[in-house]
PDB file of N, CA and C in Angstrom:
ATOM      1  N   UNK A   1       0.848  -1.171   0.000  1.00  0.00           N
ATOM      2  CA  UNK A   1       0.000   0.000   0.000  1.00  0.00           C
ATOM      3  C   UNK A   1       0.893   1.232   0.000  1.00  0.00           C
ATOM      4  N   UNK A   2       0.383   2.195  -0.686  1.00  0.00           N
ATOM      5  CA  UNK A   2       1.194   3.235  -0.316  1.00  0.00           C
ATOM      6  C   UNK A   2       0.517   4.266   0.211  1.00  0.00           C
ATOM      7  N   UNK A   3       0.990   5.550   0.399  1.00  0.00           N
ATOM      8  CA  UNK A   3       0.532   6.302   1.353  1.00  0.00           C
ATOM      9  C   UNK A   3       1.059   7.968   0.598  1.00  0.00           C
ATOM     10  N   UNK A   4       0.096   9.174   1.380  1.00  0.00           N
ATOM     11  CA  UNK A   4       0.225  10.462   0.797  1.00  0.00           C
ATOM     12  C   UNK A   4       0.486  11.303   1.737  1.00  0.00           C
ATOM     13  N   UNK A   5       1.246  10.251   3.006  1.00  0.00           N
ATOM     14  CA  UNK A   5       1.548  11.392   4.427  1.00  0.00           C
ATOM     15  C   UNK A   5       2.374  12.020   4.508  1.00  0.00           C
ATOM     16  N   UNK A   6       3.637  12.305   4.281  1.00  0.00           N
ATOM     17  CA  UNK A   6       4.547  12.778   4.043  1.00  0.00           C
ATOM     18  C   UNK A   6       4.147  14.019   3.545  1.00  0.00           C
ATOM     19  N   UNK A   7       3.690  13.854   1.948  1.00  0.00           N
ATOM     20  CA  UNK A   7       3.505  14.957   1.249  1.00  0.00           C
ATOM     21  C   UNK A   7       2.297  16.091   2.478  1.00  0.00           C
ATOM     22  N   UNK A   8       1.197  15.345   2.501  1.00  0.00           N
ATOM     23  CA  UNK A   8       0.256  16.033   3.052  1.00  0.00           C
ATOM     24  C   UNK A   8       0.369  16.801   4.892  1.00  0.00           C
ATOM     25  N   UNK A   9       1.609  15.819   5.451  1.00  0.00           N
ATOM     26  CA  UNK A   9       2.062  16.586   6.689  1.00  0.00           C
ATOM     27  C   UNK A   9       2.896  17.441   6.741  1.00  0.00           C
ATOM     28  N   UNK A  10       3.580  17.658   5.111  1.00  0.00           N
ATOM     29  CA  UNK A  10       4.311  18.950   4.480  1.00  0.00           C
ATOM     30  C   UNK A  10       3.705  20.047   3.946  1.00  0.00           C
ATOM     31  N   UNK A  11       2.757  19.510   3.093  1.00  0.00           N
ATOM     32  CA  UNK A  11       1.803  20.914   2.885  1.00  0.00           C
ATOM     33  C   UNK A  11       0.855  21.415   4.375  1.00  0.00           C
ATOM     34  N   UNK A  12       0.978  20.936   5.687  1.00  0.00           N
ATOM     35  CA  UNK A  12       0.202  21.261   6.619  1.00  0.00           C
ATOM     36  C   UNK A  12       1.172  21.847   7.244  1.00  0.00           C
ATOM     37  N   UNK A  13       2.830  21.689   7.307  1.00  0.00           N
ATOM     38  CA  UNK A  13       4.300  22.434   8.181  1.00  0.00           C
ATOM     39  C   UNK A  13       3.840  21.877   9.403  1.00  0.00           C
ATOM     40  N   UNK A  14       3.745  20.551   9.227  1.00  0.00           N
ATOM     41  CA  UNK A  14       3.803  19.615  10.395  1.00  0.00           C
ATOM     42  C   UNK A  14       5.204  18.519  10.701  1.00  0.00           C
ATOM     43  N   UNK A  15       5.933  18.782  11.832  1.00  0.00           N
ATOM     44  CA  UNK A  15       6.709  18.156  11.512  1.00  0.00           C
ATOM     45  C   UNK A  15       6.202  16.831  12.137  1.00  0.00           C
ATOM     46  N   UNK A  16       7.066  15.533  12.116  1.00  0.00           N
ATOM     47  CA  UNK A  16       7.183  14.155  12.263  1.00  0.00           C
ATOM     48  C   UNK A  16       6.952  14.189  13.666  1.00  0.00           C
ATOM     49  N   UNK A  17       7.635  14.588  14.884  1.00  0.00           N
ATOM     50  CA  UNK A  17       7.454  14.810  15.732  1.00  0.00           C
ATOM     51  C   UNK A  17       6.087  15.206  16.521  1.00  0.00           C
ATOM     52  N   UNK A  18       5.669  16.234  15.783  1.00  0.00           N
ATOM     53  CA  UNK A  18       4.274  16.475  15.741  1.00  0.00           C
ATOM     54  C   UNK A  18       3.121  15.967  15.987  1.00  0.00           C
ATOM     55  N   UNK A  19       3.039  15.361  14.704  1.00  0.00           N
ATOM     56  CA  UNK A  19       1.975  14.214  14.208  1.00  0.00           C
ATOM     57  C   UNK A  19       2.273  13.449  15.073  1.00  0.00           C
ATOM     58  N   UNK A  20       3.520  12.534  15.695  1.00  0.00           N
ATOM     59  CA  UNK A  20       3.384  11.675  15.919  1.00  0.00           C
ATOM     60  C   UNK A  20       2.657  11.845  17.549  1.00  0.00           C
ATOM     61  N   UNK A  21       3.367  12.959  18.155  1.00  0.00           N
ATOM     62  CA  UNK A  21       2.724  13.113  19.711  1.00  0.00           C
ATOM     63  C   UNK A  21       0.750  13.635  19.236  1.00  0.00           C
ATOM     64  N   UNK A  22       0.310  14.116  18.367  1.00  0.00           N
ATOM     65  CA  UNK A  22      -0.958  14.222  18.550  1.00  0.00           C
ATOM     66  C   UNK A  22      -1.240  13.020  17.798  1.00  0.00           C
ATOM     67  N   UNK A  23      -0.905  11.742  17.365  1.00  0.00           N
ATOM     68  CA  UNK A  23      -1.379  10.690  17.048  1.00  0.00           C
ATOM     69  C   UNK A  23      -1.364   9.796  18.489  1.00  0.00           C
ATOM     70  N   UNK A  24      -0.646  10.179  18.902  1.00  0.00           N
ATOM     71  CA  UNK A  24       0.084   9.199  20.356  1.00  0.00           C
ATOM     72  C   UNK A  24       0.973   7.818  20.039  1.00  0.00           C
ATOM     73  N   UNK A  25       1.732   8.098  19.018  1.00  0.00           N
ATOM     74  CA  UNK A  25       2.618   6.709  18.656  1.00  0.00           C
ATOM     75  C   UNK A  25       4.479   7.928  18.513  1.00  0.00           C
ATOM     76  N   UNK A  26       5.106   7.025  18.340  1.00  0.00           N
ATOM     77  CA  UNK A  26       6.320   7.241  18.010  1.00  0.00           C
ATOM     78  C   UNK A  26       6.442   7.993  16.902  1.00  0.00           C
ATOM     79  N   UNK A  27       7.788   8.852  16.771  1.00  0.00           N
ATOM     80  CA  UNK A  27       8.477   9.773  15.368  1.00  0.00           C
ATOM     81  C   UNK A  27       8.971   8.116  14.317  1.00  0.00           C
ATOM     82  N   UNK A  28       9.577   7.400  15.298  1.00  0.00           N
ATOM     83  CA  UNK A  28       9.988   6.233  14.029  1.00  0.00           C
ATOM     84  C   UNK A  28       8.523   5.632  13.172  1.00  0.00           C
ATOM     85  N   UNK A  29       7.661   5.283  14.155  1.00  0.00           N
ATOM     86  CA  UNK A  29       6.008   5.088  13.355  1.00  0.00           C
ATOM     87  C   UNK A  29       5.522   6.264  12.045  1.00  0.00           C
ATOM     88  N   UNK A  30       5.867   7.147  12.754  1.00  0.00           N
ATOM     89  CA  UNK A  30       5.512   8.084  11.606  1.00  0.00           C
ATOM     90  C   UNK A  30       6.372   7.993  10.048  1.00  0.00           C
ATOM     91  N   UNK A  31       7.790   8.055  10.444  1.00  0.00           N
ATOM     92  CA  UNK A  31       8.922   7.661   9.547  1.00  0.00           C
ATOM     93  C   UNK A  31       8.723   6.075   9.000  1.00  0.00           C
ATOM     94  N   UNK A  32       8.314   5.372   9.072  1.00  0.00           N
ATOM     95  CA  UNK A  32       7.954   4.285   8.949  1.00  0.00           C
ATOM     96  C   UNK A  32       7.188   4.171   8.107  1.00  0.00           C
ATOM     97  N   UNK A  33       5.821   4.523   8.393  1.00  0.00           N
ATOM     98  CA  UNK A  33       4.811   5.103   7.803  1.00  0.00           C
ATOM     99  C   UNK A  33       5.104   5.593   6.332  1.00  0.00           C
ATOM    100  N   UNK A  34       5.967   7.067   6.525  1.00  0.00           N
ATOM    101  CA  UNK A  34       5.831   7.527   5.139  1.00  0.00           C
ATOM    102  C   UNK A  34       6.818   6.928   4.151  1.00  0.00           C
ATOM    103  N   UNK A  35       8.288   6.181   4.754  1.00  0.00           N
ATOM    104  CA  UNK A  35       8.905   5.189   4.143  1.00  0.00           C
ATOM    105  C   UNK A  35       8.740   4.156   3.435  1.00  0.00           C
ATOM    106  N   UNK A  36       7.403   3.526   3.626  1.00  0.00           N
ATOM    107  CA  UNK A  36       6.615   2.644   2.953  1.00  0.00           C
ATOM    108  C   UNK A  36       6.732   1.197   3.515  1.00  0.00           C
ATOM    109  N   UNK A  37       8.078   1.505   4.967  1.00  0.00           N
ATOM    110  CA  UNK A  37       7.884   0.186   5.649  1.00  0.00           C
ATOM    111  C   UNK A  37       6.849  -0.325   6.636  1.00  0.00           C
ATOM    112  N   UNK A  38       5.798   0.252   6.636  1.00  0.00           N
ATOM    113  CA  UNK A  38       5.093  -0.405   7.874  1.00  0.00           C
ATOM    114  C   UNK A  38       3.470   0.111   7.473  1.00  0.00           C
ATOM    115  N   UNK A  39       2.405  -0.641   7.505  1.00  0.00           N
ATOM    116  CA  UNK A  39       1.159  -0.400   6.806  1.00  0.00           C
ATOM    117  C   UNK A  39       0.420  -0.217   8.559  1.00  0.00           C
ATOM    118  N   UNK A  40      -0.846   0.864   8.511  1.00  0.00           N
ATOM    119  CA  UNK A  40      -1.066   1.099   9.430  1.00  0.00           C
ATOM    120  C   UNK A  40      -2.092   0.375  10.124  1.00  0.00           C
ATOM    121  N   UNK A  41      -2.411   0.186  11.654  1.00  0.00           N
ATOM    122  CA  UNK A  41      -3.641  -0.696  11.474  1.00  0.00           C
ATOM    123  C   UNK A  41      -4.744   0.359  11.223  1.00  0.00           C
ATOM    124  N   UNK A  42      -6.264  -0.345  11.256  1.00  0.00           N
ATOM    125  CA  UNK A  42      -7.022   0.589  10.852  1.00  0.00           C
ATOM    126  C   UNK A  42      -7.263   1.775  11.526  1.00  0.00           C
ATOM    127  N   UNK A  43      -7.072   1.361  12.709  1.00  0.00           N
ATOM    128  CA  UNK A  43      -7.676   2.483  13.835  1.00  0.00           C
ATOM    129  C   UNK A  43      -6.681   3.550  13.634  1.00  0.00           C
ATOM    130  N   UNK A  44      -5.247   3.750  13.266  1.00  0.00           N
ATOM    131  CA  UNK A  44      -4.437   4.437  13.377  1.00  0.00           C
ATOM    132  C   UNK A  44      -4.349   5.032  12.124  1.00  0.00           C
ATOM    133  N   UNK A  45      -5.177   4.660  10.805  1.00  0.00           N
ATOM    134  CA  UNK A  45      -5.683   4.857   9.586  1.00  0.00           C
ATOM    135  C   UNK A  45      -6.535   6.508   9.925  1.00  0.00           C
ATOM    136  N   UNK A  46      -7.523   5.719  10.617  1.00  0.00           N
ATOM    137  CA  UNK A  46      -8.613   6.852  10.624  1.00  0.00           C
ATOM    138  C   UNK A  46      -8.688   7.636  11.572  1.00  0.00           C
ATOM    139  N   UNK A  47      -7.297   7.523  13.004  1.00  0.00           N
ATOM    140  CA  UNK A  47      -7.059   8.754  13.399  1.00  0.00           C
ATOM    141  C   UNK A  47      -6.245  10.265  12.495  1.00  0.00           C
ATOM    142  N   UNK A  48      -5.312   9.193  11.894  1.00  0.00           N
ATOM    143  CA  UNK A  48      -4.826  10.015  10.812  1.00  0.00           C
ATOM    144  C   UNK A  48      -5.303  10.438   9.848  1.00  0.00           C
ATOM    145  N   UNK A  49      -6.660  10.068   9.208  1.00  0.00           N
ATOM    146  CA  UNK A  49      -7.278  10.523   8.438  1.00  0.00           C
ATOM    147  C   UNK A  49      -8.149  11.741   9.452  1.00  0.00           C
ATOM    148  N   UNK A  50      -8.863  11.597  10.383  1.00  0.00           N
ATOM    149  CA  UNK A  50      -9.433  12.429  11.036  1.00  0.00           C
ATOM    150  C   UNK A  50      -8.932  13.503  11.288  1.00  0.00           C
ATOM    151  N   UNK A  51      -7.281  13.511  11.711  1.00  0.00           N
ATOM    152  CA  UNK A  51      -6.341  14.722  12.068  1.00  0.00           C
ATOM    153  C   UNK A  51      -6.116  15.665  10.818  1.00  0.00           C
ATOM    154  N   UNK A  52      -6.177  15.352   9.696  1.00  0.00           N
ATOM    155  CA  UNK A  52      -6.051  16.037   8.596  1.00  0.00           C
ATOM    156  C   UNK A  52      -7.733  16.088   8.153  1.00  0.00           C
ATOM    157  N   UNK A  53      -8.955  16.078   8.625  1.00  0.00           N
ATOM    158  CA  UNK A  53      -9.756  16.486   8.175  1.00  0.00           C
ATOM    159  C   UNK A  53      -9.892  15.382   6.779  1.00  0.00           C
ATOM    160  N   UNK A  54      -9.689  14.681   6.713  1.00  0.00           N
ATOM    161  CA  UNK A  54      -9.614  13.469   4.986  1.00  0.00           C
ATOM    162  C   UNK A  54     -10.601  12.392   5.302  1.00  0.00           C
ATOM    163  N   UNK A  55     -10.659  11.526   3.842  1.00  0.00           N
ATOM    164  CA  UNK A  55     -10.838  10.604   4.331  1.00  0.00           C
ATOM    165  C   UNK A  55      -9.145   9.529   3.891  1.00  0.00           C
ATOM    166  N   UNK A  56      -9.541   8.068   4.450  1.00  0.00           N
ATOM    167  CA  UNK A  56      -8.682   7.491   4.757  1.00  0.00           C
ATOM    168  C   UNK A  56      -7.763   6.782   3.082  1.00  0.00           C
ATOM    169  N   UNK A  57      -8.712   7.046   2.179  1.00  0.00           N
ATOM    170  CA  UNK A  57      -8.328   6.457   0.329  1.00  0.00           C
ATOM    171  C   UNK A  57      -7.555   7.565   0.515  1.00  0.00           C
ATOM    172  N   UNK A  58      -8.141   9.108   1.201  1.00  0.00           N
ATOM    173  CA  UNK A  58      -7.010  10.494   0.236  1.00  0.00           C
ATOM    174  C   UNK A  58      -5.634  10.340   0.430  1.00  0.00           C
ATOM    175  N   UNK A  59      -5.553   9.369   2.090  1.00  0.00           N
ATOM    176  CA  UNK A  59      -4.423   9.388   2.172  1.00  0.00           C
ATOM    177  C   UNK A  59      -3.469   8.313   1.806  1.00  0.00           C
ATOM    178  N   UNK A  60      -4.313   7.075   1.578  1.00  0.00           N
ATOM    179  CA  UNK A  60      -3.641   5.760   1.599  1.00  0.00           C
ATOM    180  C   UNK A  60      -4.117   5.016   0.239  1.00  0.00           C
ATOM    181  N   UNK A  61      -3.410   4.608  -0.125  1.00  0.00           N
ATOM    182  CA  UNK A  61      -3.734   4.232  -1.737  1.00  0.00           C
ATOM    183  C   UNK A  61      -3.454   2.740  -1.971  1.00  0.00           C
ATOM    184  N   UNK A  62      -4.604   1.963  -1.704  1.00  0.00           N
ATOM    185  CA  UNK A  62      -4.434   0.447  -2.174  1.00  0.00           C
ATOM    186  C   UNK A  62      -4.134   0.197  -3.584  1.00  0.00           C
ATOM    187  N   UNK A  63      -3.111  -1.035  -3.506  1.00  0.00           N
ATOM    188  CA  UNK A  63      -3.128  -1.369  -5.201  1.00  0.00           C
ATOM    189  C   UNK A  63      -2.986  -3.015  -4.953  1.00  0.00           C
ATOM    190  N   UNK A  64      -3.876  -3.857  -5.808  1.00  0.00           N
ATOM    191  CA  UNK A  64      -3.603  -5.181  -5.814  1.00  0.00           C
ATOM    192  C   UNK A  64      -2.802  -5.544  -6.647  1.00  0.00           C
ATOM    193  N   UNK A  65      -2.382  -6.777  -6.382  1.00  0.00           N
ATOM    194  CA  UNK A  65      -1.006  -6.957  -6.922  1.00  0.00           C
ATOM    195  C   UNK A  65      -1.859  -7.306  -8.040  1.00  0.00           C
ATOM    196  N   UNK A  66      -0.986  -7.781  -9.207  1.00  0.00           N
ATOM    197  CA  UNK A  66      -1.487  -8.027 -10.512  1.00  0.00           C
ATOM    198  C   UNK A  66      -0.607  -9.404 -10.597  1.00  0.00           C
ATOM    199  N   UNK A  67      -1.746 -10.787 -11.063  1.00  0.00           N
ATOM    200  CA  UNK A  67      -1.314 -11.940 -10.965  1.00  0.00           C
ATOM    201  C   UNK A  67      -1.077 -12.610 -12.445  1.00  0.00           C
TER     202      UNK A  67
END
């Protein structure tokens, strides 16, 4: 999955730090996150979608694999 947090916690001049204390998880979670190593669970989906006012597709972008 990929994700549009990075970009979108840059156009807000939010830093990593930030987000991560009003999410209540770690700066590495966040870095993680927009690195593309770690997929979020849901609940932590739609706090982050909630904190930016979004919904949770604007920010996170499923793609199935192609078989």
């Amino acid at each position: 999955m990929k994700n549009r947090l990075e970009e979108i916690r840059k156009e807000h001049g939010i830093k990593q730090e930030e987000l991560a204390s009003a999410l209540e998880v770690s700066r590495q979670t966040i870095g993680s996150l927009e690195n593309g190593r770690y997929n979020p669970s849901i609940l932590l989906a739609f706090k982050i979608a909630h904190y930016f006012n979004m919904r949770i597709e604007d920010i996170f972008i499923y793609e199935e694999e192609v078989k």
